[in-house]
Structures are given as structure tokens and as C-alpha cells.
Protein backbone atom coordinates (compact mmCIF):
# COMPACT_ATOMS: atom_id res chain seq x y z
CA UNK A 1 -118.69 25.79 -140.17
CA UNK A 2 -118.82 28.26 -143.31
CA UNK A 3 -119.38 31.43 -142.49
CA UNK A 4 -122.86 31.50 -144.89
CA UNK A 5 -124.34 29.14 -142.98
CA UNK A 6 -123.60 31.35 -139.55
CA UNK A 7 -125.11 34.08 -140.96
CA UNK A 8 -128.45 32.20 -141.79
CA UNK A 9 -128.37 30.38 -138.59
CA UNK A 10 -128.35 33.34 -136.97
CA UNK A 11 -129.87 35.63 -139.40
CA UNK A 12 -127.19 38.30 -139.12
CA UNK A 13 -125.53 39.94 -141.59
CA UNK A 14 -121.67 40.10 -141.78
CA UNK A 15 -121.41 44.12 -140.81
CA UNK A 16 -123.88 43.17 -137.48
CA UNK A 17 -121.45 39.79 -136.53
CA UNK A 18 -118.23 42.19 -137.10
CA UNK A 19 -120.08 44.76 -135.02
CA UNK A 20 -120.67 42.37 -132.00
CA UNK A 21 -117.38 40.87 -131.97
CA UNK A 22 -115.89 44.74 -131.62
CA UNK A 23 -118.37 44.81 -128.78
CA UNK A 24 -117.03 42.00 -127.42
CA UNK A 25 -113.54 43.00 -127.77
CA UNK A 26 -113.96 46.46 -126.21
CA UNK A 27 -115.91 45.15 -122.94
CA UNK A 28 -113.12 42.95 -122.28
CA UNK A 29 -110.56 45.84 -123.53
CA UNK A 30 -108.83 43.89 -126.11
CA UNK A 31 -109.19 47.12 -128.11
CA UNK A 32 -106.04 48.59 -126.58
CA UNK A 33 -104.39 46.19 -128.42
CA UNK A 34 -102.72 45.56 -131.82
CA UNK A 35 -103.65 43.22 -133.98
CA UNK A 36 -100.42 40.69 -133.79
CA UNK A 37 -101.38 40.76 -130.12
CA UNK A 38 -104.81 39.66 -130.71
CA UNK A 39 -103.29 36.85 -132.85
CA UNK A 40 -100.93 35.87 -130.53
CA UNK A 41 -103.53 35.79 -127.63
CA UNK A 42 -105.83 33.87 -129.32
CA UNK A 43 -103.57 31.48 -130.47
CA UNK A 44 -102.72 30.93 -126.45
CA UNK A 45 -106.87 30.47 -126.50
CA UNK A 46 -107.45 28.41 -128.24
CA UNK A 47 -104.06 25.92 -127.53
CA UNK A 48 -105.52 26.25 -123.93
CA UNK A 49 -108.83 24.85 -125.05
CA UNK A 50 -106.61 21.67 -125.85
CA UNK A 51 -105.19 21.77 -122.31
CA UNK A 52 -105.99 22.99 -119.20
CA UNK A 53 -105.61 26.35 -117.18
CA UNK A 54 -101.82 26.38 -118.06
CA UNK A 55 -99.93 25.87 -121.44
CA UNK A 56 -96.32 25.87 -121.37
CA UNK A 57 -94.49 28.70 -123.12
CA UNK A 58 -92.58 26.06 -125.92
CA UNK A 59 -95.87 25.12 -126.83
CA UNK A 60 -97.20 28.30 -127.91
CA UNK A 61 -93.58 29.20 -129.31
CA UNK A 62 -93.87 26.07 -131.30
CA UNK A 63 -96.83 27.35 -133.14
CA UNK A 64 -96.31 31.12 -132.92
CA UNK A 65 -96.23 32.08 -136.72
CA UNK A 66 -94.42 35.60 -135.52
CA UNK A 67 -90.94 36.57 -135.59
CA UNK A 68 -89.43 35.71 -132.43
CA UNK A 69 -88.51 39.22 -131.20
CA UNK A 70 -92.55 40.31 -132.32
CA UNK A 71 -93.46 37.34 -130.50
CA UNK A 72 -92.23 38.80 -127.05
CA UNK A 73 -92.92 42.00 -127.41
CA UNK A 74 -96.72 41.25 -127.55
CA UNK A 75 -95.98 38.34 -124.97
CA UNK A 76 -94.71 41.65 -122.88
CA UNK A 77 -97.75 43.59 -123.62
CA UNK A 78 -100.11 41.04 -122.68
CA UNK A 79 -98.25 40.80 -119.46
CA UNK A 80 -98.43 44.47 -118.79
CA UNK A 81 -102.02 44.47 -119.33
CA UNK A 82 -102.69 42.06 -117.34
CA UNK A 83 -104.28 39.45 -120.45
CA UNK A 84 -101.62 36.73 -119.56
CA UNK A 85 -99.86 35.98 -116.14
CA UNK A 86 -96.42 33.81 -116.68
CA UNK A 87 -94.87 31.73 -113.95
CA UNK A 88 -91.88 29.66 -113.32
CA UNK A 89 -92.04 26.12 -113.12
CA UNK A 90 -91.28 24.67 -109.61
CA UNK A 91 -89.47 22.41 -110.79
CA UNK A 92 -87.11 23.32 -114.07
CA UNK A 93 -86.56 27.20 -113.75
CA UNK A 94 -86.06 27.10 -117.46
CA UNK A 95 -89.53 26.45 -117.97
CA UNK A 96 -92.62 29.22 -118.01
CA UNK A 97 -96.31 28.42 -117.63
CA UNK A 98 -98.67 30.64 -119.23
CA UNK A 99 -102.21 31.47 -117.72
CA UNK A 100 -105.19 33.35 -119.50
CA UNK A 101 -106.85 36.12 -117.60
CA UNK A 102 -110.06 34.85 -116.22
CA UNK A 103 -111.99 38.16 -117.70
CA UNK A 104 -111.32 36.13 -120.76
CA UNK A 105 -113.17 33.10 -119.63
């Protein structure tokens, strides 16, 4: 959807949609975080919307646009903040699932 016809759907201007999204961000406090970490969360967003409560880690790596050592460095943040749990798989230790917050629906 273009972003014209959002703004007459909902008869907001672009300042007032950019304004609630910040809103938005800052109840869930996403605004202690940088932007690549935004990116890289909502890219594990929305490739969860695809699957279920869990994506593997290879998946996101295989479409993380990020250098490698910038990818896990915000993977590490999100950790630390608590945006992103990661657990071993039962079965091949090599493997990490990655779960969303639920504060992040």
C-alpha cells in the first residue's frame, strides 16, 4: 500500500504517523536502541510472521543485509535487553532458535 493512500485512509499527515510510531517505539523501549538494531529486529519480525514463535538463526543470517560482525553485535544487544531470547537446539547444538519478546507481540 502507498504511503498516500495511508495517509487519506487515515487522514493523518506524515509528521502525526512518524509521531505515533515514536510513541510506539518508546512504550515498548525500542528507543534505547540504534537504528541497525531496529533493522535487524524487525527483520526477525517480520521473517517470524512467515513462521512461527521461533526462526532459526541461519535464516535471519541468510537475509541479514549487515556486516557479519554488526550483525552480532546488535544480535548481543537485543539479547541484553531482553528484545530477543536465543536457545540451543535439542537436538544439533550447532543450531540457535531465536524468539521475539512477547512485549513485542
Amino acid at each position: 500500500m502507498e504511503v498516500k493512500n495511508i495517509l487519506k485512509e487515515t487522514e493523518q499527515s506524515l509528521s502525526e504517523l512518524w509521531e505515533l510510531l515514536r510513541k510506539k517505539e518508546n512504550s515498548v523501549g525500542l528507543n534505547i536502541l540504534s537504528f541497525t538494531d531496529r533493522d535487524i529486529l524487525e527483520n526477525i519480525l517480520s521473517l517470524m510472521k512467515e513462521s512461527n514463535k521461533k526462526i532459526l538463526l541461519d535464516e535471519i543470517l541468510d537475509k541479514n543485509i549487515h556486516p557479519r560482525a554488526t550483525f552480532f553485535r546488535s544480535m548481543k544487544k537485543l539479547r541484553q535487553t531482553k528484545f530477543i531470547t536465543v536457545t540451543k537446539d535439542n537436538i544439533d547444538r550447532r543450531k540457535s532458535w531465536i524468539s521475539v519478546s512477547k512485549k513485542l507481540g
